[in-house]
N, C-alpha and C. Protein backbone atom coordinates (compact mmCIF):
# COMPACT_ATOMS: atom_id res chain seq x y z
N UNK A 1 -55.63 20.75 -12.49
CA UNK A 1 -55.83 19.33 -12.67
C UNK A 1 -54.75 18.58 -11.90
N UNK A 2 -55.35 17.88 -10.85
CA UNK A 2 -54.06 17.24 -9.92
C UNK A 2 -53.37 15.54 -10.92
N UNK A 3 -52.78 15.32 -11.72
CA UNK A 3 -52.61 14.20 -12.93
C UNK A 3 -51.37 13.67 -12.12
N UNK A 4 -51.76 12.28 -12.92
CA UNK A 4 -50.54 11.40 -12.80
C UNK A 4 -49.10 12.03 -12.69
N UNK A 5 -48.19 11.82 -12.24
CA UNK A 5 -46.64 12.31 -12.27
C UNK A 5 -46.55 13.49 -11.90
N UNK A 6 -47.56 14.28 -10.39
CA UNK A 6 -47.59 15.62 -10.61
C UNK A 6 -46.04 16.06 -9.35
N UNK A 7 -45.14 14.71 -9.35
CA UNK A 7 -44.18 14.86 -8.89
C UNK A 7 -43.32 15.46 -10.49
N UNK A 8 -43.23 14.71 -11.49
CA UNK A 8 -42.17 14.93 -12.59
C UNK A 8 -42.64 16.26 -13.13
N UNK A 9 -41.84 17.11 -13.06
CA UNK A 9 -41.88 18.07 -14.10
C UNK A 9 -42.55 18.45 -15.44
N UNK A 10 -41.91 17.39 -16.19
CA UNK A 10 -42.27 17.11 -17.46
C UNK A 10 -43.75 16.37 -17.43
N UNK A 11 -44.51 15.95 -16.68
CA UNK A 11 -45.67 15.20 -16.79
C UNK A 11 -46.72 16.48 -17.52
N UNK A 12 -46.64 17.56 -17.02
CA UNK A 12 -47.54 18.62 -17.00
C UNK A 12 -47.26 18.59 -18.74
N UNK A 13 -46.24 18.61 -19.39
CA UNK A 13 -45.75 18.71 -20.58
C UNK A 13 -46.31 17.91 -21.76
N UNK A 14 -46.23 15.99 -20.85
CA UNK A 14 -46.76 15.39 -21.81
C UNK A 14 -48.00 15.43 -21.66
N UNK A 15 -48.94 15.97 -20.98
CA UNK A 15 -50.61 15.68 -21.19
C UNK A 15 -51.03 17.13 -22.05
N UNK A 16 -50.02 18.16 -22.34
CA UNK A 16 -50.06 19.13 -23.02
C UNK A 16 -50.07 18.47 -24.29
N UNK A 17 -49.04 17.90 -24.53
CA UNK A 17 -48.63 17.26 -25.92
C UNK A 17 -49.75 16.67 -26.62
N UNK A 18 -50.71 15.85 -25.76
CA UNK A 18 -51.56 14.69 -25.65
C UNK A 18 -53.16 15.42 -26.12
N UNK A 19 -52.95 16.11 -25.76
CA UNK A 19 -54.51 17.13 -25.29
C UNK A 19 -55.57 17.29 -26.52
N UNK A 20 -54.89 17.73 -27.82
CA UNK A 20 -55.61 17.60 -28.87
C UNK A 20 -55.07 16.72 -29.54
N UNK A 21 -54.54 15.98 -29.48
CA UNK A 21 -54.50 14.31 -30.43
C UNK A 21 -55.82 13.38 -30.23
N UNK A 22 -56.34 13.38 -30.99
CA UNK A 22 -57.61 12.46 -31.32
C UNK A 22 -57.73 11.08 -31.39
N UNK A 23 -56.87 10.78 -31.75
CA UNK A 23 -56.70 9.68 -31.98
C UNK A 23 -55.33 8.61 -31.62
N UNK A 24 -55.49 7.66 -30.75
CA UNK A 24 -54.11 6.94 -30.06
C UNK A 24 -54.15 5.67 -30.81
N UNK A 25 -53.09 5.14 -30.79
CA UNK A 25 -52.81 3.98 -31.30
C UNK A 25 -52.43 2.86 -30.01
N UNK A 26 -53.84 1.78 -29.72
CA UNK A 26 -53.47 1.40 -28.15
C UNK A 26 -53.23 -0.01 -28.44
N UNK A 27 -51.83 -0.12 -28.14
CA UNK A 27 -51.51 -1.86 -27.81
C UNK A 27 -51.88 -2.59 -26.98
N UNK A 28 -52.25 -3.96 -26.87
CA UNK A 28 -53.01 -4.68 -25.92
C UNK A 28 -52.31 -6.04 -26.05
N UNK A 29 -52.15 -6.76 -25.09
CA UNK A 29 -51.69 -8.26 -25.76
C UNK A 29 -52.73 -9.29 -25.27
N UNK A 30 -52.63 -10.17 -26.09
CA UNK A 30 -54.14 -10.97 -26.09
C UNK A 30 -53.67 -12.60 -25.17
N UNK A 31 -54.63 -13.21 -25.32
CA UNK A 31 -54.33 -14.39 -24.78
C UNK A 31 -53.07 -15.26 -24.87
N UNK A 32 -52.80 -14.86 -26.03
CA UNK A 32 -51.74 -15.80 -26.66
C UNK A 32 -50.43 -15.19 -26.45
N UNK A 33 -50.78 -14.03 -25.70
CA UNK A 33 -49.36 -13.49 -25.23
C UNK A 33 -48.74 -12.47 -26.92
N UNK A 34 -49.74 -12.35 -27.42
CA UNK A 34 -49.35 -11.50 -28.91
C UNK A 34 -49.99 -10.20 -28.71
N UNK A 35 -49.19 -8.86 -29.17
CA UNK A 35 -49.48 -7.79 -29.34
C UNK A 35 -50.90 -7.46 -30.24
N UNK A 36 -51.98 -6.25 -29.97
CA UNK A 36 -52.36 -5.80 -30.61
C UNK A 36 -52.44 -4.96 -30.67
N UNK A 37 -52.81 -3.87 -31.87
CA UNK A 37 -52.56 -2.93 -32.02
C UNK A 37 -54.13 -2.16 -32.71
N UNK A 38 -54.53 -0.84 -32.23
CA UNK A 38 -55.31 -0.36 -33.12
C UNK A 38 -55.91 0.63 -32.46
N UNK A 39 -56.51 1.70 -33.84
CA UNK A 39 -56.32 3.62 -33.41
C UNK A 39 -57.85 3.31 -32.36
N UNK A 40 -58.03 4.39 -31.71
CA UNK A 40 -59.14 4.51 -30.71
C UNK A 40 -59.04 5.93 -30.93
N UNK A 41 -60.11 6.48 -30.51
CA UNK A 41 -60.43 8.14 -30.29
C UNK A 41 -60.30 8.20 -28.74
N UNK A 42 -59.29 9.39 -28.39
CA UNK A 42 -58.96 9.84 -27.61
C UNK A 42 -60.13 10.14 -26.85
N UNK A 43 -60.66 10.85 -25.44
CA UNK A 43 -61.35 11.63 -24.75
C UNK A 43 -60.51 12.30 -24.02
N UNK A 44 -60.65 13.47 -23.67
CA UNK A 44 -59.89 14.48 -22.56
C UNK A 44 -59.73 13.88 -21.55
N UNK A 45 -58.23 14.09 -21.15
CA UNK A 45 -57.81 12.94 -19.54
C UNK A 45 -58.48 13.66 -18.51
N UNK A 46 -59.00 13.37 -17.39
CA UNK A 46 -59.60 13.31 -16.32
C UNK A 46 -58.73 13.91 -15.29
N UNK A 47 -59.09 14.27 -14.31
CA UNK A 47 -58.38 15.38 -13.16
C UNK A 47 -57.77 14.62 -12.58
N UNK A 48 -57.77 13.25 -12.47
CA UNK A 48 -56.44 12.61 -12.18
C UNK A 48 -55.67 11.94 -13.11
N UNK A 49 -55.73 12.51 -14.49
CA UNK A 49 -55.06 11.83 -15.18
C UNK A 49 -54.83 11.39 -16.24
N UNK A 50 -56.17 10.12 -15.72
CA UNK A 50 -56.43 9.23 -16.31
C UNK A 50 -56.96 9.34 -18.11
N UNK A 51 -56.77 8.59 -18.49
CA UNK A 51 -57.19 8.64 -20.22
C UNK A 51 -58.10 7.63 -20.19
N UNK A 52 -59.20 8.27 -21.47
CA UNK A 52 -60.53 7.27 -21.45
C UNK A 52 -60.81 7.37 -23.13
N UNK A 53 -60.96 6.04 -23.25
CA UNK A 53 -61.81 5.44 -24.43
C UNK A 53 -62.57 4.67 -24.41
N UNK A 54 -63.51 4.99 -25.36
CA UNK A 54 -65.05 4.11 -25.73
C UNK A 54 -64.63 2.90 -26.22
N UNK A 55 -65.86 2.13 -26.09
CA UNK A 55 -65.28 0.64 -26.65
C UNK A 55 -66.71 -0.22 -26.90
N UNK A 56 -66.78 -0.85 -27.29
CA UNK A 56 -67.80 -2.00 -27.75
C UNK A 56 -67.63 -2.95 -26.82
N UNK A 57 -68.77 -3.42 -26.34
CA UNK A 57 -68.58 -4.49 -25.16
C UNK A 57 -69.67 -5.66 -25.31
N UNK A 58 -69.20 -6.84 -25.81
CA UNK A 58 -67.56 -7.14 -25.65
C UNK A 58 -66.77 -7.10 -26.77
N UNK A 59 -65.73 -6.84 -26.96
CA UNK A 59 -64.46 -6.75 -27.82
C UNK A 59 -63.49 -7.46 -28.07
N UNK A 60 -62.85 -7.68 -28.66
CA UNK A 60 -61.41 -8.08 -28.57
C UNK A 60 -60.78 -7.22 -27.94
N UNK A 61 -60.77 -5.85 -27.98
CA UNK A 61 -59.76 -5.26 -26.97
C UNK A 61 -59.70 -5.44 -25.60
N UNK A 62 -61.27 -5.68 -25.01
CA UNK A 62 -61.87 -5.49 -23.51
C UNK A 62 -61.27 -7.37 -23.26
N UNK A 63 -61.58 -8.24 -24.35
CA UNK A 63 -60.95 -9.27 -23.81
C UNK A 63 -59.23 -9.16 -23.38
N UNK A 64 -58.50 -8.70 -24.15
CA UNK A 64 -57.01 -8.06 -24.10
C UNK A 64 -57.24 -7.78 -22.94
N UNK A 65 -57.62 -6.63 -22.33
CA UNK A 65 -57.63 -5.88 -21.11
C UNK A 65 -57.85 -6.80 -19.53
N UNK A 66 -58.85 -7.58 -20.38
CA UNK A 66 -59.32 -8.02 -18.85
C UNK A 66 -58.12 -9.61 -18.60
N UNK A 67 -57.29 -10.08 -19.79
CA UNK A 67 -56.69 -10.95 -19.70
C UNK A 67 -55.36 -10.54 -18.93
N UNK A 68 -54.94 -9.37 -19.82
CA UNK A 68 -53.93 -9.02 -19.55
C UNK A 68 -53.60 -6.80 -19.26
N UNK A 69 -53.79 -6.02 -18.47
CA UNK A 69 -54.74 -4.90 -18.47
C UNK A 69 -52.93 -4.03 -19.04
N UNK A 70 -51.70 -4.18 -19.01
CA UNK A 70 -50.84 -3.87 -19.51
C UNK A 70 -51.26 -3.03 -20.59
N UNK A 71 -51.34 -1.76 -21.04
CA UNK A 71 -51.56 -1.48 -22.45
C UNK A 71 -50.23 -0.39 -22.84
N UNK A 72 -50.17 -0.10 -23.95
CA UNK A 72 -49.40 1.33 -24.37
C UNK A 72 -50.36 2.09 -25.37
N UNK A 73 -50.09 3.36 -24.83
CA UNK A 73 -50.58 4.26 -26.49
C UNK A 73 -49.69 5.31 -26.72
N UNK A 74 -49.98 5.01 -28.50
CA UNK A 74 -48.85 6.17 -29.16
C UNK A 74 -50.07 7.54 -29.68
N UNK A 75 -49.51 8.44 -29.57
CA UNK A 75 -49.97 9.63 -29.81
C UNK A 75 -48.83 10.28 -30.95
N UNK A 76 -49.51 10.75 -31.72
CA UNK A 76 -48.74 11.39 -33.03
C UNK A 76 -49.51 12.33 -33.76
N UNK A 77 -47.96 13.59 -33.70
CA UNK A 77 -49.11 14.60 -34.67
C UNK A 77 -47.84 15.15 -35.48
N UNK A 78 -47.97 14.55 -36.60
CA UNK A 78 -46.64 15.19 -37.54
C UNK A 78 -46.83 16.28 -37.95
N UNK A 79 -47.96 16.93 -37.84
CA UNK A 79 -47.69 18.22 -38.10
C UNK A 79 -46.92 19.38 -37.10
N UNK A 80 -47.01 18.62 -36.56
CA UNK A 80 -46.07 19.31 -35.21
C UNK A 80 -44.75 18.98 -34.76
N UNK A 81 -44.76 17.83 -35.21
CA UNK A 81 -43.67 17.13 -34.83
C UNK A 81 -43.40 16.36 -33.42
N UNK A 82 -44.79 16.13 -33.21
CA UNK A 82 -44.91 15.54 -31.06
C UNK A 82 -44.90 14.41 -31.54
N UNK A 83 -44.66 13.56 -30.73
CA UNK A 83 -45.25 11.96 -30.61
C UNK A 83 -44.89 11.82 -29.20
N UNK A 84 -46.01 10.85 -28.73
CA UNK A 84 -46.31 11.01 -27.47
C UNK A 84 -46.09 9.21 -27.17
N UNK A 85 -45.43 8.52 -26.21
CA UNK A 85 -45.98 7.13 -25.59
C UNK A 85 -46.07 7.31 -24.74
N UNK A 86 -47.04 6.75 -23.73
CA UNK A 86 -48.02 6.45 -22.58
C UNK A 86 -47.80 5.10 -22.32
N UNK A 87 -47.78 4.37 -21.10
CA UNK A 87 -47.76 2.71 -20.61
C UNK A 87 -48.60 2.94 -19.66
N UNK A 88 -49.36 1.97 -19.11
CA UNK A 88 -50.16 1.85 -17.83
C UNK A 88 -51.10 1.05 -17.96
N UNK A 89 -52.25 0.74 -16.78
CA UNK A 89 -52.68 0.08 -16.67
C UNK A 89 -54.41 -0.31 -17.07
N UNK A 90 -55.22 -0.60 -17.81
CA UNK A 90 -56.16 -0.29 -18.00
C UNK A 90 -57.07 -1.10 -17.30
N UNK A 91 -58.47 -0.78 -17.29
CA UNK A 91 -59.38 -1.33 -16.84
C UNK A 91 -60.82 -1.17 -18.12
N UNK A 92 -61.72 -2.04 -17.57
CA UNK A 92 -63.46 -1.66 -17.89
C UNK A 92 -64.24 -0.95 -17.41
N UNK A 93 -64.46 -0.04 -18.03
CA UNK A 93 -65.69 0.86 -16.74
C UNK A 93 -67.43 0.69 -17.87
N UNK A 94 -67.81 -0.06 -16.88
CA UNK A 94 -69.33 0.28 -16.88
C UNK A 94 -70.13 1.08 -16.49
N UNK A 95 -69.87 2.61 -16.10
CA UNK A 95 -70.88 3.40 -15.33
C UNK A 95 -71.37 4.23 -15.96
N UNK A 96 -72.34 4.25 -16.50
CA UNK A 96 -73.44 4.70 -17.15
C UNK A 96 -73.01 6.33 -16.79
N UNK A 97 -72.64 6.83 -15.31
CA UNK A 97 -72.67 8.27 -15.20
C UNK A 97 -71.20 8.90 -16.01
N UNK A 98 -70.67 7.94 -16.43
CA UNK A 98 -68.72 8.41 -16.67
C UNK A 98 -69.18 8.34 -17.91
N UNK A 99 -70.35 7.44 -18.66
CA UNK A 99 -70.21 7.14 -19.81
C UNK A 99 -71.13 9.00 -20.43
N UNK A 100 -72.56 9.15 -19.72
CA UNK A 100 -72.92 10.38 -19.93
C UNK A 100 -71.65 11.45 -20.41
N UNK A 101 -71.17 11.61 -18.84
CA UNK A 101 -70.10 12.58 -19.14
C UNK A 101 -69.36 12.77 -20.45
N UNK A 102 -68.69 11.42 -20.78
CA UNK A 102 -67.62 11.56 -21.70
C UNK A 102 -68.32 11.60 -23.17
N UNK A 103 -69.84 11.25 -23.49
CA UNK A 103 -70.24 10.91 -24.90
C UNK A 103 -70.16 12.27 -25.18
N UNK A 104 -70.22 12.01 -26.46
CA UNK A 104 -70.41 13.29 -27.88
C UNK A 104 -71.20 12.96 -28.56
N UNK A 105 -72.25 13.23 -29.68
CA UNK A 105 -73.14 13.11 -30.63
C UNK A 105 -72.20 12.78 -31.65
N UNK A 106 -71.01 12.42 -31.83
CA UNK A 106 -70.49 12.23 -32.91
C UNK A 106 -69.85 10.98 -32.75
N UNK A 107 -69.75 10.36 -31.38
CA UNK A 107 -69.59 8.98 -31.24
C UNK A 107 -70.85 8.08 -31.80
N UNK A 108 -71.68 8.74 -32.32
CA UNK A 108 -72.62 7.77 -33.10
C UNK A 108 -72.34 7.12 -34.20
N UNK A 109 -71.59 7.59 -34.72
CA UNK A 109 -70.82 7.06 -36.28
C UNK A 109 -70.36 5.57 -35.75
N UNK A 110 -69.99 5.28 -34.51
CA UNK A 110 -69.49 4.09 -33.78
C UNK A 110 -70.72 3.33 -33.37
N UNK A 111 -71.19 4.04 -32.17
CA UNK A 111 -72.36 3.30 -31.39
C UNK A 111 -73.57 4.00 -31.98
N UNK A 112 -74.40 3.45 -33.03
CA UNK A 112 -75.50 4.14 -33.63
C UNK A 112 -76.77 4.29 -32.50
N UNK A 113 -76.83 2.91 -31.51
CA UNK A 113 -78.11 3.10 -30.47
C UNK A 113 -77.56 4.54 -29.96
N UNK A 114 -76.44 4.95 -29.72
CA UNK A 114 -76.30 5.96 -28.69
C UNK A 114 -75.58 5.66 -26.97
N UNK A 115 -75.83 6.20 -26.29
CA UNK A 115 -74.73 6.20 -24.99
C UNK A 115 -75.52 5.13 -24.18
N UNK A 116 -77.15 4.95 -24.49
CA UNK A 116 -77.81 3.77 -23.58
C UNK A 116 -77.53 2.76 -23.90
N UNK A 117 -76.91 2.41 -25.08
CA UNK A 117 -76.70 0.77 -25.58
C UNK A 117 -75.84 0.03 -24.53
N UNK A 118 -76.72 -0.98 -23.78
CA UNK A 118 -75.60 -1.94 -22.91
C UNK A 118 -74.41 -2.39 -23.51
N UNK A 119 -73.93 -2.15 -24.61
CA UNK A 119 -72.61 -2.48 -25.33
C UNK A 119 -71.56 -1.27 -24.83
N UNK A 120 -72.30 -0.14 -24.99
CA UNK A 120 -71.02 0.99 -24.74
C UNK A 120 -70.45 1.05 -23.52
N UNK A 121 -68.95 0.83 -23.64
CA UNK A 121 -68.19 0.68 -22.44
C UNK A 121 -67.28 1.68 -22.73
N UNK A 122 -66.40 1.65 -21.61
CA UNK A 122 -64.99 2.91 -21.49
C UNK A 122 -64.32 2.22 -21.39
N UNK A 123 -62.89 2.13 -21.63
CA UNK A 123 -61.55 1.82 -21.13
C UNK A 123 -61.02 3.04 -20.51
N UNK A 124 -60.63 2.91 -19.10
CA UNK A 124 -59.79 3.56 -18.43
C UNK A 124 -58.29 3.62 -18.17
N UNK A 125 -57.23 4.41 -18.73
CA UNK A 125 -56.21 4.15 -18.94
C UNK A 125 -55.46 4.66 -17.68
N UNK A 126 -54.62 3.98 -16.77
CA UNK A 126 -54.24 4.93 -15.43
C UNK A 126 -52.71 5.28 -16.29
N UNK A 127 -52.45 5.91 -16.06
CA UNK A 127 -50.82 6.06 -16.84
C UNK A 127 -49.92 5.89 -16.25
N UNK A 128 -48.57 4.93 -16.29
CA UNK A 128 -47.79 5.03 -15.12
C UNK A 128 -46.16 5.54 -15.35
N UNK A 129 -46.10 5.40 -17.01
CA UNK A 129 -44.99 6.06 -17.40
C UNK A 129 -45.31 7.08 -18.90
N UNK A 130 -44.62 7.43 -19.56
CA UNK A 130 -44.55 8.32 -20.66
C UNK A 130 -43.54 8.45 -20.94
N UNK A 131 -43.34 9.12 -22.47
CA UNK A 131 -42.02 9.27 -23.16
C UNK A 131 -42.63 10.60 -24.33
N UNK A 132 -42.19 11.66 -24.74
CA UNK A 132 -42.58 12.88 -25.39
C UNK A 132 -41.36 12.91 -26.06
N UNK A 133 -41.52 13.23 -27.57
CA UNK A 133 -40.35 13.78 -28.21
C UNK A 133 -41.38 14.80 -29.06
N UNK A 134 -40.83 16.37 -29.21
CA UNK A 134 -41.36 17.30 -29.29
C UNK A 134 -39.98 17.96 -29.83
N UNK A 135 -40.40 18.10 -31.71
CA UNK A 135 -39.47 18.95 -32.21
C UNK A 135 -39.98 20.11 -33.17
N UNK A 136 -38.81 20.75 -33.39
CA UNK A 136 -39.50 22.11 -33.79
C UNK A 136 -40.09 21.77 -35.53
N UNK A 137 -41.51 22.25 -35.46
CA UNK A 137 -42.06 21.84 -36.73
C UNK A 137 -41.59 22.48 -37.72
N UNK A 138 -41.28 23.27 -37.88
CA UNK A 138 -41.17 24.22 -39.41
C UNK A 138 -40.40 23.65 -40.21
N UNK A 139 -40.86 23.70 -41.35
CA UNK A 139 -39.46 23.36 -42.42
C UNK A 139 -38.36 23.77 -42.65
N UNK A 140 -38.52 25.08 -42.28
CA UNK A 140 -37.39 25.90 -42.13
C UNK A 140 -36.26 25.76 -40.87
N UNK A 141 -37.15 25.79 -39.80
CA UNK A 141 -36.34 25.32 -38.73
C UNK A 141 -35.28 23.88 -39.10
N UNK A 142 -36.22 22.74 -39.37
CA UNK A 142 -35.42 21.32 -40.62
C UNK A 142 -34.20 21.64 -41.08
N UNK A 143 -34.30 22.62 -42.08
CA UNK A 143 -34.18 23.12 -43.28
C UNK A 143 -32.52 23.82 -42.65
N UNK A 144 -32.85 24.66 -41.79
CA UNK A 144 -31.74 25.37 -40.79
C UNK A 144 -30.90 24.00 -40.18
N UNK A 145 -31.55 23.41 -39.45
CA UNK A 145 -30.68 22.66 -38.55
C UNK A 145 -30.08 21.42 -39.63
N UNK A 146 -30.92 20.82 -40.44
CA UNK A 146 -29.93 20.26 -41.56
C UNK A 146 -28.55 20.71 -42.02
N UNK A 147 -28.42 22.12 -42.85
CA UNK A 147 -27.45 22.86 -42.99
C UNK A 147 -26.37 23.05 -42.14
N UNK A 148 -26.38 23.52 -40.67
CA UNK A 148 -25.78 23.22 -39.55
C UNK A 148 -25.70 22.18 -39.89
N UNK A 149 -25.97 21.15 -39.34
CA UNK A 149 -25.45 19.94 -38.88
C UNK A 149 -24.27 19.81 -40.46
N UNK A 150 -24.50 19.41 -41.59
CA UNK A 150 -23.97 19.52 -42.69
C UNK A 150 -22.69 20.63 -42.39
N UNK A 151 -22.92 21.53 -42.21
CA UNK A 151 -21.78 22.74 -41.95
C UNK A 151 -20.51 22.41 -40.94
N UNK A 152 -21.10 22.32 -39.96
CA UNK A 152 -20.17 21.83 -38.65
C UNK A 152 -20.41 20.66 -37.93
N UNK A 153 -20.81 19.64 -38.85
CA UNK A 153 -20.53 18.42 -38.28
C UNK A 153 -21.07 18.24 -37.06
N UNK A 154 -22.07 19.37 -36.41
CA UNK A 154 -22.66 18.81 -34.97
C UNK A 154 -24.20 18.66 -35.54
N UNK A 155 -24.69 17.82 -34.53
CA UNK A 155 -25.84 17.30 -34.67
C UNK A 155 -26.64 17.89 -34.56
N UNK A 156 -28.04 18.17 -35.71
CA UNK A 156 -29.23 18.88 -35.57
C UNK A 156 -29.47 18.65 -34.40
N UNK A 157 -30.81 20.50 -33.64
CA UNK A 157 -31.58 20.05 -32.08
C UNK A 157 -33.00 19.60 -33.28
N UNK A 158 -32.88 17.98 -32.03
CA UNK A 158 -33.62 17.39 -32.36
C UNK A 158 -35.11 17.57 -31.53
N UNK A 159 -35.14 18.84 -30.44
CA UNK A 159 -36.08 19.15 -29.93
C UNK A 159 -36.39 18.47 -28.43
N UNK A 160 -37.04 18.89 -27.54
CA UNK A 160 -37.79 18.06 -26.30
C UNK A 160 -37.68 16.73 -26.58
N UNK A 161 -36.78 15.84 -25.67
CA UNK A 161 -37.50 14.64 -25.34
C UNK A 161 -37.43 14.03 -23.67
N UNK A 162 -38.40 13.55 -23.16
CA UNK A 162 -38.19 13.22 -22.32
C UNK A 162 -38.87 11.95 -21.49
N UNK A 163 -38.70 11.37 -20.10
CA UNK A 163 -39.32 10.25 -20.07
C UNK A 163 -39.58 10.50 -18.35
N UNK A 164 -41.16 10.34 -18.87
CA UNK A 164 -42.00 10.89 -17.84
C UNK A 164 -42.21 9.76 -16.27
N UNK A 165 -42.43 10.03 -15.53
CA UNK A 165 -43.13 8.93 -14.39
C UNK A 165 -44.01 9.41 -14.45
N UNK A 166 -45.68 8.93 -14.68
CA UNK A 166 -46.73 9.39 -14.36
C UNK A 166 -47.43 8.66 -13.58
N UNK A 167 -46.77 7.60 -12.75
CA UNK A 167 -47.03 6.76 -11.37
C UNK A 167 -47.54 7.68 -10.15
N UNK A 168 -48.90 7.30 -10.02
CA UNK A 168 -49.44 8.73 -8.93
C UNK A 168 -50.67 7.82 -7.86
């Protein structure tokens, strides 16, 4: 997969991180120059990259986008201990052939007509930066590095973090 930042190292890392998280939390700011916020279902990023979500058209988000296309998304999986941020630039995609591709039978719970409804749109996310913090899940591992830190006064490993360019 040739992806965003396939200069940074770590890029390969955060779309690892990213890969089975389902669900992002995507900020948008609206007319008024005010943040919004709210979860979207992920789709598998694209061979360049890119991140895609479904959307209702028209929206409040797609208005966000097209006012101002700036977005962020947070990715989080506490069971693991990842959390993922993403910045970049989004767009609208109307193409019926991207939209085929990306549907599931279980995006119906959303769009009940299905993938033909002139409402169903994509948001295309290009990514241009990232940030990954990736620590070790176990309790025990916790549990260990608490004690340490408590013991000798040095600071628990708080695990992977790093801050990606995914400008491509």
């Amino acid at each position: 997969m040739h992806q965003h930042g396939h200069d940074d190292p770590n890029a390969k890392k955060l779309y690892e991180l990213i890969k089975d998280v389902r669900i992002a939390m995507m900020t948008t700011v609206d007319a008024a120059g005010k943040m919004q916020t709210r979860p979207m279902y992920s789709q598998d990023a694209d061979e360049h990259g890119d991140l895609w979500f479904f959307t209702q058209l028209p929206s409040p988000k797609t208005q966000d986008v097209s006012h101002e296309n700036q977005v962020s998304l947070g990715y989080s999986d506490p069971s693991s201990q990842t959390y993922v941020a993403v910045n970049g630039k989004a767009e609208i995609v109307r193409d019926q052939a991207k939209i085929d591709e990306k549907w599931s039978e279980g995006l119906k719970a959303w769009f009940p007509k299905g993938k033909e409804d002139p409402q169903v749109g994509l948001i295309r996310v290009h990514p241009e930066t990232g940030e990954y913090w990736d620590s070790p899940s176990s309790t025990v591992v916790h549990l260990v590095g608490y004690v340490k830190a408590a013991l000798t006064g040095e600071r628990a490993n708080p695990g992977d973090h790093a801050k990606v360019n995914l400008h491509g």
